[in-house]
C-alpha atoms as a PDB file:
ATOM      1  CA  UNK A   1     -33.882  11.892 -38.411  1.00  0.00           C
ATOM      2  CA  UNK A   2     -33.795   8.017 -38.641  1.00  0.00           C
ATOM      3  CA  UNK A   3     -31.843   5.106 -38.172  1.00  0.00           C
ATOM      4  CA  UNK A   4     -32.413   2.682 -40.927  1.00  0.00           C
ATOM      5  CA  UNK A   5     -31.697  -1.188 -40.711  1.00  0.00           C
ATOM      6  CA  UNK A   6     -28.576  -2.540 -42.518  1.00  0.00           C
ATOM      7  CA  UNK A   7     -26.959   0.835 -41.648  1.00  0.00           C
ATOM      8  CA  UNK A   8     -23.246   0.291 -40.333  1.00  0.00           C
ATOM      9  CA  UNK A   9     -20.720   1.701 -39.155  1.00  0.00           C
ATOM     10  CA  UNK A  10     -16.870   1.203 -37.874  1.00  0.00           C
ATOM     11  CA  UNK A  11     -16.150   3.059 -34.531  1.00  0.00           C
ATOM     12  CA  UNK A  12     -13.399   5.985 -34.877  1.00  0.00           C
ATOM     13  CA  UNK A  13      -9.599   5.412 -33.921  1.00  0.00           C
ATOM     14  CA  UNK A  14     -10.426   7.535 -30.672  1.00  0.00           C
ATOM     15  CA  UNK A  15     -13.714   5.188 -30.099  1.00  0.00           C
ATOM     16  CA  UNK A  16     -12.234   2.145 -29.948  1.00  0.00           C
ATOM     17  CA  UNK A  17      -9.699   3.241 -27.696  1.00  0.00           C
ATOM     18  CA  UNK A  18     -12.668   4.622 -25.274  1.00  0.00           C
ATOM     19  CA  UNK A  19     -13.815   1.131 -25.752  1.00  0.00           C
ATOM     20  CA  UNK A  20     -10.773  -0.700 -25.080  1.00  0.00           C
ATOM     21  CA  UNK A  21     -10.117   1.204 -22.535  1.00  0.00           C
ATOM     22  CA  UNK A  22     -13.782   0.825 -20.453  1.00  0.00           C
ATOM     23  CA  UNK A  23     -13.765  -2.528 -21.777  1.00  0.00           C
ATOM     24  CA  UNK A  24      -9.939  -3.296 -20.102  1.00  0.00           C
ATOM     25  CA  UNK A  25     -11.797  -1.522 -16.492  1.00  0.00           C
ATOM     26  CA  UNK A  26     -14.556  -3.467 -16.306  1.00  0.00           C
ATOM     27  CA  UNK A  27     -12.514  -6.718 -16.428  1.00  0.00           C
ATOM     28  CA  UNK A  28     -10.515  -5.360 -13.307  1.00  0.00           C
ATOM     29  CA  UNK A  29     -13.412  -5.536 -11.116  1.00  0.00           C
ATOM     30  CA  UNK A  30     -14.660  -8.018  -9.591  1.00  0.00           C
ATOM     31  CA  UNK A  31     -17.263 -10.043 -11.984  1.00  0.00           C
ATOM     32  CA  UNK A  32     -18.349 -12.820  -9.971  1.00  0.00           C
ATOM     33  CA  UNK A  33     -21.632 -11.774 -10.010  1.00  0.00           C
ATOM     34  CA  UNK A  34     -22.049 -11.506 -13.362  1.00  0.00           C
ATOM     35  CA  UNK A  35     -20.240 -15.038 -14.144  1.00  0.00           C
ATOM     36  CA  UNK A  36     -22.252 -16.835 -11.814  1.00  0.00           C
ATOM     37  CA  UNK A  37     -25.762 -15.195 -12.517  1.00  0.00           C
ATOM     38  CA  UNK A  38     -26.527 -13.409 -15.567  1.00  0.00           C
ATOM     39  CA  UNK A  39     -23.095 -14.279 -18.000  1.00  0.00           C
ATOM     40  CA  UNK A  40     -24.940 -16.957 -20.615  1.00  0.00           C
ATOM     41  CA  UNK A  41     -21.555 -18.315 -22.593  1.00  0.00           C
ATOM     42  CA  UNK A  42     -19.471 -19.179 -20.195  1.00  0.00           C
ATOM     43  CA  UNK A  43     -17.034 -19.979 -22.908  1.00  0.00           C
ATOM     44  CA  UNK A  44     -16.717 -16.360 -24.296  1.00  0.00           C
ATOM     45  CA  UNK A  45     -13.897 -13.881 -23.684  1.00  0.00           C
ATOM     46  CA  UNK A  46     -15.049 -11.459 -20.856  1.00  0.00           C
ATOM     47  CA  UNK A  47     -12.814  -8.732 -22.990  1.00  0.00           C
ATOM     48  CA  UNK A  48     -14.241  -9.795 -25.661  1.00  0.00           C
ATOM     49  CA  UNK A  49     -17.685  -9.577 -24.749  1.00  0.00           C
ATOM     50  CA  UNK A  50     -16.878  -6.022 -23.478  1.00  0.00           C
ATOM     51  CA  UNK A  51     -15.576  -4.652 -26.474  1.00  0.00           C
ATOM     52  CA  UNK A  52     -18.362  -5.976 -28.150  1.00  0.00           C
ATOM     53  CA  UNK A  53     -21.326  -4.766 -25.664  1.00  0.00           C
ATOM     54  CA  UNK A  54     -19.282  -1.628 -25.459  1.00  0.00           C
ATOM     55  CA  UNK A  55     -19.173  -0.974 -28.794  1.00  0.00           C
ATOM     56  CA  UNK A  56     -22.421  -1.470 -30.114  1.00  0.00           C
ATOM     57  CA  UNK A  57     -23.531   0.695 -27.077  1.00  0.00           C
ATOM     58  CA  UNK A  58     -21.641   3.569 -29.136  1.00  0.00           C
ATOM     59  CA  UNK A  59     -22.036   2.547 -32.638  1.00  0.00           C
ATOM     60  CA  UNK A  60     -25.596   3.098 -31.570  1.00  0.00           C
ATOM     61  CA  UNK A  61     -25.333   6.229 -29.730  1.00  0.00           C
ATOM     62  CA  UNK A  62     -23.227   7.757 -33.079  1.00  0.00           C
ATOM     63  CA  UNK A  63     -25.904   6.973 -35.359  1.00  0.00           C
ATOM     64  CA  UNK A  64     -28.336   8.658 -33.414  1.00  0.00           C
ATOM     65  CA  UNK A  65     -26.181  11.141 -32.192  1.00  0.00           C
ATOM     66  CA  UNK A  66     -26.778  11.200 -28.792  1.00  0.00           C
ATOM     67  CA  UNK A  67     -24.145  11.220 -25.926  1.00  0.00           C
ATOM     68  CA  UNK A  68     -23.117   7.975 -24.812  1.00  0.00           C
ATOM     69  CA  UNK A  69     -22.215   6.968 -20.867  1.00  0.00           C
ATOM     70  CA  UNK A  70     -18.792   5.805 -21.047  1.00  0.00           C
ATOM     71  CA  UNK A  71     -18.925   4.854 -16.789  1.00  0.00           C
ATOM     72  CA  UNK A  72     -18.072   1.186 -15.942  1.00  0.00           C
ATOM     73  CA  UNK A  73     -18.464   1.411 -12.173  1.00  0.00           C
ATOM     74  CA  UNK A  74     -20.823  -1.585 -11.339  1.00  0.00           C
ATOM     75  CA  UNK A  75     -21.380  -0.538  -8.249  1.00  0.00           C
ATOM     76  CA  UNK A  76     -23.540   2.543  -9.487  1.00  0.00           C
ATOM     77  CA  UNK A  77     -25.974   0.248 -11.288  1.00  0.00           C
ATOM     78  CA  UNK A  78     -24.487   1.138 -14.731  1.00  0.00           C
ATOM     79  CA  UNK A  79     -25.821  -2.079 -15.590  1.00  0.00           C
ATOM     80  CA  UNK A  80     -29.363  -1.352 -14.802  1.00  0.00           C
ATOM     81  CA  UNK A  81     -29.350   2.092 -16.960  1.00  0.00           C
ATOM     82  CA  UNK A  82     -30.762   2.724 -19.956  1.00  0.00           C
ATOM     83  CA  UNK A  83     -27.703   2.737 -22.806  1.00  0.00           C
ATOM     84  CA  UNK A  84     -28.966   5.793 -24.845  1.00  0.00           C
ATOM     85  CA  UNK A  85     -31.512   8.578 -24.513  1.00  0.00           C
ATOM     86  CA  UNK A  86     -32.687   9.576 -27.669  1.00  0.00           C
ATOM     87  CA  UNK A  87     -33.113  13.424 -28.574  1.00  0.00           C
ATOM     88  CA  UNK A  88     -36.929  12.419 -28.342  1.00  0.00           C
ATOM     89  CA  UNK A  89     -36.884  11.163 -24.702  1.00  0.00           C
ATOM     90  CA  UNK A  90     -37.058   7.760 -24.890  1.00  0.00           C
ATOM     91  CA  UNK A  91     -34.778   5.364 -23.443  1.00  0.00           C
ATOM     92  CA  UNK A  92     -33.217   2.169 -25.346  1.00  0.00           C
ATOM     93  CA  UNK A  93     -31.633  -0.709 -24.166  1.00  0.00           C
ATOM     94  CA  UNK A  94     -29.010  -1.604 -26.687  1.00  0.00           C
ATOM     95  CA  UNK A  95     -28.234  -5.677 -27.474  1.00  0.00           C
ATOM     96  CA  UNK A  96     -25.881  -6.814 -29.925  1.00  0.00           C
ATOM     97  CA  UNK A  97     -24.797 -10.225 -31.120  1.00  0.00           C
ATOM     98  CA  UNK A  98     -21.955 -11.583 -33.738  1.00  0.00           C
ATOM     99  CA  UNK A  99     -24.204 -13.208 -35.454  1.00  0.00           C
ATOM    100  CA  UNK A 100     -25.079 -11.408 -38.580  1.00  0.00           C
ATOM    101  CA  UNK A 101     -28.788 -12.908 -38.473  1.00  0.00           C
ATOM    102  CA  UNK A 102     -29.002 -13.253 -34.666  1.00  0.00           C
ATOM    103  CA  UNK A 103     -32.109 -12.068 -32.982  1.00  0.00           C
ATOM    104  CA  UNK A 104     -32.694  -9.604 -30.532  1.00  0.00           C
ATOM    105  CA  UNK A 105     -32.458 -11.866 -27.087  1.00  0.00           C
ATOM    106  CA  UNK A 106     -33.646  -9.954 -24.112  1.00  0.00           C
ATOM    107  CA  UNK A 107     -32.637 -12.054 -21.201  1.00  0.00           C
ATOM    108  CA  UNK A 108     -34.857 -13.409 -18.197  1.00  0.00           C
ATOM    109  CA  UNK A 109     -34.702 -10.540 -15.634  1.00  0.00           C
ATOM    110  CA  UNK A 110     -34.287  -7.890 -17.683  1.00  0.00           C
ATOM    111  CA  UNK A 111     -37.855  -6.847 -17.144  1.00  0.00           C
ATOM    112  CA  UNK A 112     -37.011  -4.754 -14.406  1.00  0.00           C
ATOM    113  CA  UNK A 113     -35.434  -2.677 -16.590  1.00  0.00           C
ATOM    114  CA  UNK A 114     -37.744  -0.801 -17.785  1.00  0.00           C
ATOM    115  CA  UNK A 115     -36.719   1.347 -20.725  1.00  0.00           C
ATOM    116  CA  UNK A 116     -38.807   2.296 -24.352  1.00  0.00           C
ATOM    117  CA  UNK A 117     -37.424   0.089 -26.985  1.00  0.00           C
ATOM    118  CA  UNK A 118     -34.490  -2.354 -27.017  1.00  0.00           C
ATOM    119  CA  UNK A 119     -32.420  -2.012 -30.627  1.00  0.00           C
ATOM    120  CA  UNK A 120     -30.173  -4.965 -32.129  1.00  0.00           C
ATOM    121  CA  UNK A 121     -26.765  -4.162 -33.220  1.00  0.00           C
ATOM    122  CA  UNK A 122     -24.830  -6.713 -34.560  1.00  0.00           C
ATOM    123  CA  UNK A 123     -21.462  -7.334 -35.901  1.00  0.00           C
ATOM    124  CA  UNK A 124     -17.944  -7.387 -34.019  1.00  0.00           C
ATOM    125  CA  UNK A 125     -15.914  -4.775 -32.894  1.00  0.00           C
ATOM    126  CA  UNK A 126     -15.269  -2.099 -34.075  1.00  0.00           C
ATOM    127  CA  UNK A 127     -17.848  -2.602 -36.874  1.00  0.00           C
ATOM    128  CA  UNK A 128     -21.527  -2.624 -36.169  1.00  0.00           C
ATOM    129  CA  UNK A 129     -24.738  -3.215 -38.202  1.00  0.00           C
ATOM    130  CA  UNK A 130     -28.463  -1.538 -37.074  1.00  0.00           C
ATOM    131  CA  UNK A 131     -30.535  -4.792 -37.139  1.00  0.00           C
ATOM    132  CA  UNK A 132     -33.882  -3.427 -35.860  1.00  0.00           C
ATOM    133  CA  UNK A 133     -35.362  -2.001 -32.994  1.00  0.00           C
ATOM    134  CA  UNK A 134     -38.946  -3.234 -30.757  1.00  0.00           C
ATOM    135  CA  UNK A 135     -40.985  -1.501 -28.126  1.00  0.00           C
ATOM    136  CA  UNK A 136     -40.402  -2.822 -24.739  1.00  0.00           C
ATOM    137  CA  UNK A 137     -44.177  -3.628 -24.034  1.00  0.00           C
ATOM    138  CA  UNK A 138     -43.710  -5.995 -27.389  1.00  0.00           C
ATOM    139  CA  UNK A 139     -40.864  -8.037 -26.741  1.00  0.00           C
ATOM    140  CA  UNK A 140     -41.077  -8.761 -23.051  1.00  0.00           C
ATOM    141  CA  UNK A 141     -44.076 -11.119 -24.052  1.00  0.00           C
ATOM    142  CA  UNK A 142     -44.025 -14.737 -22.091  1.00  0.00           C
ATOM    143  CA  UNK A 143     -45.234 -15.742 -26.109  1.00  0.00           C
ATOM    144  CA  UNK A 144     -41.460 -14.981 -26.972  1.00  0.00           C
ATOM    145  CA  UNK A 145     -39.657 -17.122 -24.266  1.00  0.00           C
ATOM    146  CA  UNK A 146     -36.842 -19.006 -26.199  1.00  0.00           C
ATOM    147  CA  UNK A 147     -33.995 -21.369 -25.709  1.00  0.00           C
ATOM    148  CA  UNK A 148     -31.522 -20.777 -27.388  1.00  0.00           C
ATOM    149  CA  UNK A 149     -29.063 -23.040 -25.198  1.00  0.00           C
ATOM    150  CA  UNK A 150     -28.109 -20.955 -22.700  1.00  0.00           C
ATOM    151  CA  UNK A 151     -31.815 -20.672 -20.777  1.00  0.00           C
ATOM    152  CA  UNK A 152     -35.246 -18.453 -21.651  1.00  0.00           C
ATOM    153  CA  UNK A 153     -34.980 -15.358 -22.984  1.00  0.00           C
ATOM    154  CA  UNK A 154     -37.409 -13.392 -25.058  1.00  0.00           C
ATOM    155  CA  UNK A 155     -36.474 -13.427 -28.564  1.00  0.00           C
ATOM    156  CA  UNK A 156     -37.072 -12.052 -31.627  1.00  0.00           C
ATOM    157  CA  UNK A 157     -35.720 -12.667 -35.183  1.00  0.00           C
ATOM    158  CA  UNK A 158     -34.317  -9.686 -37.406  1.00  0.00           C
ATOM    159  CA  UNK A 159     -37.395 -10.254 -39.600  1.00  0.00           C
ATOM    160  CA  UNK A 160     -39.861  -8.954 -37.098  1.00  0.00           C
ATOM    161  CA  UNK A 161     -38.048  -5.892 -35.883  1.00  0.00           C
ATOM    162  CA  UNK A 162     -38.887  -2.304 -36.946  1.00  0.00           C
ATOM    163  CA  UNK A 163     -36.801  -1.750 -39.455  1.00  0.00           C
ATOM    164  CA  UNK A 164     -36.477   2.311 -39.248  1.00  0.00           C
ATOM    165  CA  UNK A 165     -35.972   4.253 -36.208  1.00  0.00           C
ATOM    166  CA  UNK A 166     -37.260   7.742 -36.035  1.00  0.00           C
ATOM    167  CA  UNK A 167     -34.944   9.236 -32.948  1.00  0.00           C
ATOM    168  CA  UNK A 168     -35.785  13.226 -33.191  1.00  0.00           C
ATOM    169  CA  UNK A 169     -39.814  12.741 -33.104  1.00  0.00           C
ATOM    170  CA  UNK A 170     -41.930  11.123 -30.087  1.00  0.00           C
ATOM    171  CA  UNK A 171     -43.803   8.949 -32.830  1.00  0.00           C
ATOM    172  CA  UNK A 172     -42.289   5.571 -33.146  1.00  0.00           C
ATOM    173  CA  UNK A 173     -44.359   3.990 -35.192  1.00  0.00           C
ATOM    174  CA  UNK A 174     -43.049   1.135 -38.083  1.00  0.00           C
END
């Protein structure tokens, strides 16, 4: 099967009600942490961002069709997880943006994480776009170091993502 760029969809009724709901927890705990040292916009919603992240995490995981982790317990590293595991084993790190031409921003620190691909989803909730996908070894490439205001990250516009995703067969190639 394959995930194909420009391919969208609008989470269910029952979706966007898990992600309200996870998005609502995860603002209850404490998120100093994240404020201080990773959060980029310091000027955006925390709800907000959640429903977005959130969301796109599932969009994604419903166009692949592949379970999604709905914990938001921060102190059991959800945050250092992969956000879907494709039926072909590998892992992907799912980023999204508003922007319907952002790029695909992997953040300083992130290379820890070490997961297959990362995948762009963009739009606002509940309605996501596929923008692309790139193999981890690719992107997290000193080469791509941006600022884009907000500090490095490594960055990528839409234009030079994979634009199909073949999630059923161990190939990934363009």
């Amino acid at each position: 099967m394959e995930l194909i760029y420009g391919t969208k969809i609008k989470l269910t009724d029952q979706d966007q009600e898990i992600i309200k709901d996870m998005s609502a927890e995860i603002c209850k705990q404490d998120r100093s942490y994240f404020e201080n040292n990773i959060k980029k916009d310091k000027t955006m919603n925390n709800f907000i961002m959640s429903l977005n992240g959130f969301g796109a995490e599932l969009a994604f995981c419903r166009l692949c069709d592949v379970n999604f982790d709905s914990s938001t317990d921060q102190n059991k590293n959800y945050f250092n997880n992969d956000d879907a595991l494709l039926n072909n084993g590998l892992s992907v790190d799912v980023k999204t943006t508003v922007y319907d031409n952002g790029r695909l921003a992997i953040r300083l620190g992130k290379e820890a994480k070490k997961v297959d691909l990362y995948a762009l989803m963009t739009g606002n909730f509940p309605t996501f776009k596929f923008a692309g996908w790139k193999e981890y070894d690719v992107i997290i490439d000193k080469k791509l170091l941006l600022d884009l205001g907000w500090g490095a990250a490594y960055c990528l516009p839409q234009e030079k993502l994979n634009k199909i995703l073949k999630y059923n067969y161990k190939q990934i190639n363009k």
